[in-house]
PDB file of N, CA and C in Angstrom:
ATOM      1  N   UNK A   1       9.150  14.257 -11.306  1.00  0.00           N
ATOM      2  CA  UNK A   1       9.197  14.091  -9.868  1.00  0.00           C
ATOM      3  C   UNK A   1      10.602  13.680  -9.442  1.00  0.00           C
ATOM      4  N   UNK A   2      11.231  14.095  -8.358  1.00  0.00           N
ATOM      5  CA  UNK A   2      11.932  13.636  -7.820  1.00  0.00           C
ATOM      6  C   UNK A   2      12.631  12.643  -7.412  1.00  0.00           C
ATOM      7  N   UNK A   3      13.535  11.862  -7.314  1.00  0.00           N
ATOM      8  CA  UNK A   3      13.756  10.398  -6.998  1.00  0.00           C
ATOM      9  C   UNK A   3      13.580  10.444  -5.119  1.00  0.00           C
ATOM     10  N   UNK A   4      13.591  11.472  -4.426  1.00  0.00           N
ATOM     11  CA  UNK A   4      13.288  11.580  -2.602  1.00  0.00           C
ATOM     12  C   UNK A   4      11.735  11.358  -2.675  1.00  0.00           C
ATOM     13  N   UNK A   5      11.139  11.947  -3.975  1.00  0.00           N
ATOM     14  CA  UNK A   5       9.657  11.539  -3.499  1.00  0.00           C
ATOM     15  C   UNK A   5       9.376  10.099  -4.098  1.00  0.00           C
ATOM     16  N   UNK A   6       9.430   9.890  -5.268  1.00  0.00           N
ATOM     17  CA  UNK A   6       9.709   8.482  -5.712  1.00  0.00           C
ATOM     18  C   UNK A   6      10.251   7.485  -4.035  1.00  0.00           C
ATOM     19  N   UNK A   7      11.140   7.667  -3.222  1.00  0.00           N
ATOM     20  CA  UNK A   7      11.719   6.824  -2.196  1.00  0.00           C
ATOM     21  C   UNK A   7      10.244   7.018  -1.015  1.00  0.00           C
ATOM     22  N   UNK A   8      10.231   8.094  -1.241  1.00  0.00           N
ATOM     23  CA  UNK A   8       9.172   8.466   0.084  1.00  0.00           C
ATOM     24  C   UNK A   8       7.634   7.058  -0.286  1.00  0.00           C
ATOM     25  N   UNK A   9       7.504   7.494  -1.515  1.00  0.00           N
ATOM     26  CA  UNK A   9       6.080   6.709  -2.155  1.00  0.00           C
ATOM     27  C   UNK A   9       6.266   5.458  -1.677  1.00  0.00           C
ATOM     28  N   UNK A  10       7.469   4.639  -2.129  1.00  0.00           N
ATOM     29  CA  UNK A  10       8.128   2.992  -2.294  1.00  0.00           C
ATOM     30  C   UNK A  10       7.992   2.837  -0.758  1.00  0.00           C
ATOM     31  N   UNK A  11       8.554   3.929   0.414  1.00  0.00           N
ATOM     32  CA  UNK A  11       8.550   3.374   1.710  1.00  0.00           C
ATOM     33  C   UNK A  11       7.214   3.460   2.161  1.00  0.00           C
ATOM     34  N   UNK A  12       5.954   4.471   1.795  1.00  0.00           N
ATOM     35  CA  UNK A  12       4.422   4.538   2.066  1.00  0.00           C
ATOM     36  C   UNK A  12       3.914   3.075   1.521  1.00  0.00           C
ATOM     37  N   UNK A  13       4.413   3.017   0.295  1.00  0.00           N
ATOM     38  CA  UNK A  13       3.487   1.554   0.301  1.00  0.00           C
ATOM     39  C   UNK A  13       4.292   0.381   0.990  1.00  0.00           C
ATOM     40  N   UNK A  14       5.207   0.502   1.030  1.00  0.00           N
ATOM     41  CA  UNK A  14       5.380  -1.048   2.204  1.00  0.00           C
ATOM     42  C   UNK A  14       4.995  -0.693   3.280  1.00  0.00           C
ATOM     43  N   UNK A  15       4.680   0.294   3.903  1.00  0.00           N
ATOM     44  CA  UNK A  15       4.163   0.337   5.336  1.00  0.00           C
ATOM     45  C   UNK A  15       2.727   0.223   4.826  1.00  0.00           C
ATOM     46  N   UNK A  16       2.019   0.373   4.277  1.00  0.00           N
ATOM     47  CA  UNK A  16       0.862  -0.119   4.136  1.00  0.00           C
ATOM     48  C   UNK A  16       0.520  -1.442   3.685  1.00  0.00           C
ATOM     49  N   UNK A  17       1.602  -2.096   2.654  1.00  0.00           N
ATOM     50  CA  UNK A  17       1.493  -3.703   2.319  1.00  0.00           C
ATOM     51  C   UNK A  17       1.665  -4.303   4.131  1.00  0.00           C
ATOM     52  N   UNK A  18       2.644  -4.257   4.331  1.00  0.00           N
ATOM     53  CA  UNK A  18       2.587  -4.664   5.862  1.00  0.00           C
ATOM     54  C   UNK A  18       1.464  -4.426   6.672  1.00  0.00           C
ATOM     55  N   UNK A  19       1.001  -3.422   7.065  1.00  0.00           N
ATOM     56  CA  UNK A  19      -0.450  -3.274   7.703  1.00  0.00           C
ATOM     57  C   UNK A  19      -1.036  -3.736   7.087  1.00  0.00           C
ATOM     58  N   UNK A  20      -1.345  -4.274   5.814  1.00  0.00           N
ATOM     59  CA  UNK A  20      -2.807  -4.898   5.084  1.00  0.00           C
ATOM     60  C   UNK A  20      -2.178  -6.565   5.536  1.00  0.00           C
ATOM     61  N   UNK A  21      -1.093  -7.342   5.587  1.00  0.00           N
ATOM     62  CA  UNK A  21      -1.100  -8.346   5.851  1.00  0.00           C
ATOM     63  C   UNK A  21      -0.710  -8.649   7.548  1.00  0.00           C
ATOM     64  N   UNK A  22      -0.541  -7.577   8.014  1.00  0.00           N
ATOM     65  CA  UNK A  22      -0.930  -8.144   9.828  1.00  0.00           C
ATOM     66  C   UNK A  22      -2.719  -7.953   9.529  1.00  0.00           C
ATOM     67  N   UNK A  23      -3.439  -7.441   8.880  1.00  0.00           N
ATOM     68  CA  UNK A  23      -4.821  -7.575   9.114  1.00  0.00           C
ATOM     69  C   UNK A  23      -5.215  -8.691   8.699  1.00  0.00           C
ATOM     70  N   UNK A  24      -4.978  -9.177   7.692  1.00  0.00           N
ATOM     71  CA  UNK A  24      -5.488 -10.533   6.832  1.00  0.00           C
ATOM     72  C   UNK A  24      -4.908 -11.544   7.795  1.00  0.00           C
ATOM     73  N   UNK A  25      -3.857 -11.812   8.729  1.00  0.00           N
ATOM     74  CA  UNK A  25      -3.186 -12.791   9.438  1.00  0.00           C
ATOM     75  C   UNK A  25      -4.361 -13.056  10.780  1.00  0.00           C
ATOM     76  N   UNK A  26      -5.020 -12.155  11.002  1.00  0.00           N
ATOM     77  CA  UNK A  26      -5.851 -11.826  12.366  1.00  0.00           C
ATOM     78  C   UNK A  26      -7.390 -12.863  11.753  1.00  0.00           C
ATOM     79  N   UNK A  27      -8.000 -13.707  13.094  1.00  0.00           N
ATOM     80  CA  UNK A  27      -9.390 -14.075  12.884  1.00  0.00           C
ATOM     81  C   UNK A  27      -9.950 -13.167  11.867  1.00  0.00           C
ATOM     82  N   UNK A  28     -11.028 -14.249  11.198  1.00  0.00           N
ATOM     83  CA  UNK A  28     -12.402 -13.678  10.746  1.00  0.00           C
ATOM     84  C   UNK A  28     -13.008 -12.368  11.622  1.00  0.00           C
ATOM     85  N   UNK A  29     -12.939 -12.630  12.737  1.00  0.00           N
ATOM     86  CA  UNK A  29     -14.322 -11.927  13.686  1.00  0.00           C
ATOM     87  C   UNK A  29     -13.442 -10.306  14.100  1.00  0.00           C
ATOM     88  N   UNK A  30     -11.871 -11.293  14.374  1.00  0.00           N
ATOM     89  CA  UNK A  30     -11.103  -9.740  14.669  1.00  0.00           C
ATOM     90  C   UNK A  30     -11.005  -8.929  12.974  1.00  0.00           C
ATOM     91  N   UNK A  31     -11.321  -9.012  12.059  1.00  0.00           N
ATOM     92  CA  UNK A  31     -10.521  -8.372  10.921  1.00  0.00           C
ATOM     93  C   UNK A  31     -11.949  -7.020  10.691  1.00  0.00           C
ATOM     94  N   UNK A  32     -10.988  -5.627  10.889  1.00  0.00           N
ATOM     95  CA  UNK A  32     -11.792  -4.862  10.542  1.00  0.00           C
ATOM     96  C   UNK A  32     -12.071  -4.625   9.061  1.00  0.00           C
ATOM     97  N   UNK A  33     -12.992  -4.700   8.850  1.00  0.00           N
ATOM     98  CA  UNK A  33     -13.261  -4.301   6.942  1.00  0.00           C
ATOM     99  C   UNK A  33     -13.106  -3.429   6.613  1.00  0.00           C
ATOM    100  N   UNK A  34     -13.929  -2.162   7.414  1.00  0.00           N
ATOM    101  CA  UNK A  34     -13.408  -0.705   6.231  1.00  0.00           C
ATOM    102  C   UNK A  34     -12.208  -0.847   6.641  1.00  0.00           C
ATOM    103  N   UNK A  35     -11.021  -0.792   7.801  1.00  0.00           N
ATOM    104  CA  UNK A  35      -9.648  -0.730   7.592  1.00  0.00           C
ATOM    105  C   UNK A  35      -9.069  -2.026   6.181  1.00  0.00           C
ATOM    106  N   UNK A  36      -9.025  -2.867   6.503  1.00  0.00           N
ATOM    107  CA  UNK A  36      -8.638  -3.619   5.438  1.00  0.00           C
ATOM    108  C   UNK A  36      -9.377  -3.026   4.294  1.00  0.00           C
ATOM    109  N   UNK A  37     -10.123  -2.829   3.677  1.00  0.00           N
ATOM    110  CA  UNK A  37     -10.462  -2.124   2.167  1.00  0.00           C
ATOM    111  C   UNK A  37     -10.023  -0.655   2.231  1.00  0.00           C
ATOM    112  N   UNK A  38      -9.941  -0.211   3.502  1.00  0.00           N
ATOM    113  CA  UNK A  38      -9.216   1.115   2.952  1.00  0.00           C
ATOM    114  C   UNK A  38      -7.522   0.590   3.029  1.00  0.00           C
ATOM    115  N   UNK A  39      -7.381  -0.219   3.477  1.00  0.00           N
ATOM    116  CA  UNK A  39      -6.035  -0.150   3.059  1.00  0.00           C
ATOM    117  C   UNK A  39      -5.710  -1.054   1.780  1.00  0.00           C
ATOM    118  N   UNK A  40      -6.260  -2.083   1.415  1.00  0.00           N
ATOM    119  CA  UNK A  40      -6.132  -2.648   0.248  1.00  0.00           C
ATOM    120  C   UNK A  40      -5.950  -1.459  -0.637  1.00  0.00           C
ATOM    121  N   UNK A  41      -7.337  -0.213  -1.134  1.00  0.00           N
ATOM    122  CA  UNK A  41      -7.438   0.452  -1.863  1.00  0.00           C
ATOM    123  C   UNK A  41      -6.113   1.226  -1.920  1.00  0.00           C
ATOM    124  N   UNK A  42      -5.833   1.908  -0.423  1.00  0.00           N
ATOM    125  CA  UNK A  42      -4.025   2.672  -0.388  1.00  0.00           C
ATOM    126  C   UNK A  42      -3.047   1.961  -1.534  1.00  0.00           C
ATOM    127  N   UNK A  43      -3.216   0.934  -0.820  1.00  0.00           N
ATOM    128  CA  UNK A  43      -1.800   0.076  -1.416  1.00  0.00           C
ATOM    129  C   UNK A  43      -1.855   0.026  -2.796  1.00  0.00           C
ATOM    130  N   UNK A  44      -2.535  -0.724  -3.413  1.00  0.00           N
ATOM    131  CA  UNK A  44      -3.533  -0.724  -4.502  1.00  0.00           C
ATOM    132  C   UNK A  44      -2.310   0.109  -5.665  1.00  0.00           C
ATOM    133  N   UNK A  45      -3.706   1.560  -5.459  1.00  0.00           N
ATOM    134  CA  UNK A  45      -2.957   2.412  -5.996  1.00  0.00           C
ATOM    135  C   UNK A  45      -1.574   3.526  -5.713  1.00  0.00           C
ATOM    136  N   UNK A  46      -1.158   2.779  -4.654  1.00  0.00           N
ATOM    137  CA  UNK A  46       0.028   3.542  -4.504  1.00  0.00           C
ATOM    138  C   UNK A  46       1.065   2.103  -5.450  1.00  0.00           C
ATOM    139  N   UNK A  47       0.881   1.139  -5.028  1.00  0.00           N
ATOM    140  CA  UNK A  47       1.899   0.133  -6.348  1.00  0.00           C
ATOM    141  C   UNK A  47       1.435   0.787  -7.626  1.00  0.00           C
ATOM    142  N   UNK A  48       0.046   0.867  -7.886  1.00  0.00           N
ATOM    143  CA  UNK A  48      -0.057   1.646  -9.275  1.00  0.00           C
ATOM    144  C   UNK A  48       0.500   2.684  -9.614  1.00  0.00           C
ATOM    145  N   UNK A  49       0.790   3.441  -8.880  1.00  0.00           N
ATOM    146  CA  UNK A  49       1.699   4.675  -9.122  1.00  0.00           C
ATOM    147  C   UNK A  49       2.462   4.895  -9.334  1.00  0.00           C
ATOM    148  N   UNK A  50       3.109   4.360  -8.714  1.00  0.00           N
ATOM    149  CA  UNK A  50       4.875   3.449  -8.679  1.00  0.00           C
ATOM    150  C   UNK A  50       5.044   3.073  -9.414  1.00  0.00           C
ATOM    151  N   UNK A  51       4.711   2.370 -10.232  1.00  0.00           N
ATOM    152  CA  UNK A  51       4.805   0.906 -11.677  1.00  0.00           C
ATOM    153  C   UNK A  51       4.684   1.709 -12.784  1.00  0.00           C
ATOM    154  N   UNK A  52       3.213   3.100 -12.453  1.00  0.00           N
ATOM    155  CA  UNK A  52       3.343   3.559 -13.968  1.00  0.00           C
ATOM    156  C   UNK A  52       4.578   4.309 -13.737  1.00  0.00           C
ATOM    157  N   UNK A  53       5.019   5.167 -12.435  1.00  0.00           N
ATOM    158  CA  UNK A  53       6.214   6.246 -12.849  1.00  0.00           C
ATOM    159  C   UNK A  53       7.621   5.905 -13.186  1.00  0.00           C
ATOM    160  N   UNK A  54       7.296   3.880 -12.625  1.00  0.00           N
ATOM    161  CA  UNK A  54       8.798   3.396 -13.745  1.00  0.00           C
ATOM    162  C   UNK A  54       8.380   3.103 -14.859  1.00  0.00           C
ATOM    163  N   UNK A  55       7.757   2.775 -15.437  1.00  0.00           N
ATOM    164  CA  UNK A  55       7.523   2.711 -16.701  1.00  0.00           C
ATOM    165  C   UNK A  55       7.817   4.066 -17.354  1.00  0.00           C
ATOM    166  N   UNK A  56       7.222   4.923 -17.208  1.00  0.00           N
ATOM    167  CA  UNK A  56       7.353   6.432 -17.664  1.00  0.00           C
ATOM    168  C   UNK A  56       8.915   6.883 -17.814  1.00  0.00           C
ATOM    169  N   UNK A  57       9.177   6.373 -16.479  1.00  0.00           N
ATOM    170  CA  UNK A  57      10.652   6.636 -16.470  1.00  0.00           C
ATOM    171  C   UNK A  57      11.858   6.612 -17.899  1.00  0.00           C
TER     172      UNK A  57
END
């Protein structure tokens, strides 16, 4: 893979680490769940992805 897609991946998951912690910062009552677990799950495995393709590296 590429090192532009490698950059593209690294900037997808911080925009999603960021959206998962403005959700967790918000009330109990305001915090949507499937958004927060679908974005936990994003993030998740997009750091997983990342971590194995430096390792691989």
């Amino acid at each position: 893979m590429s090192e532009v897609f490698l950059f593209i991946m690294v900037t997808l998951s911080m925009v999603i680490w960021v959206a998962v912690s403005r959700e967790a910062v918000k009330t109990l009552k305001e915090i949507n769940r499937w958004k927060m677990q679908t974005l936990l799950s994003a993030g998740s495995l997009s750091t997983l992805f990342i971590t194995l393709r430096f390792f691989k590296a």
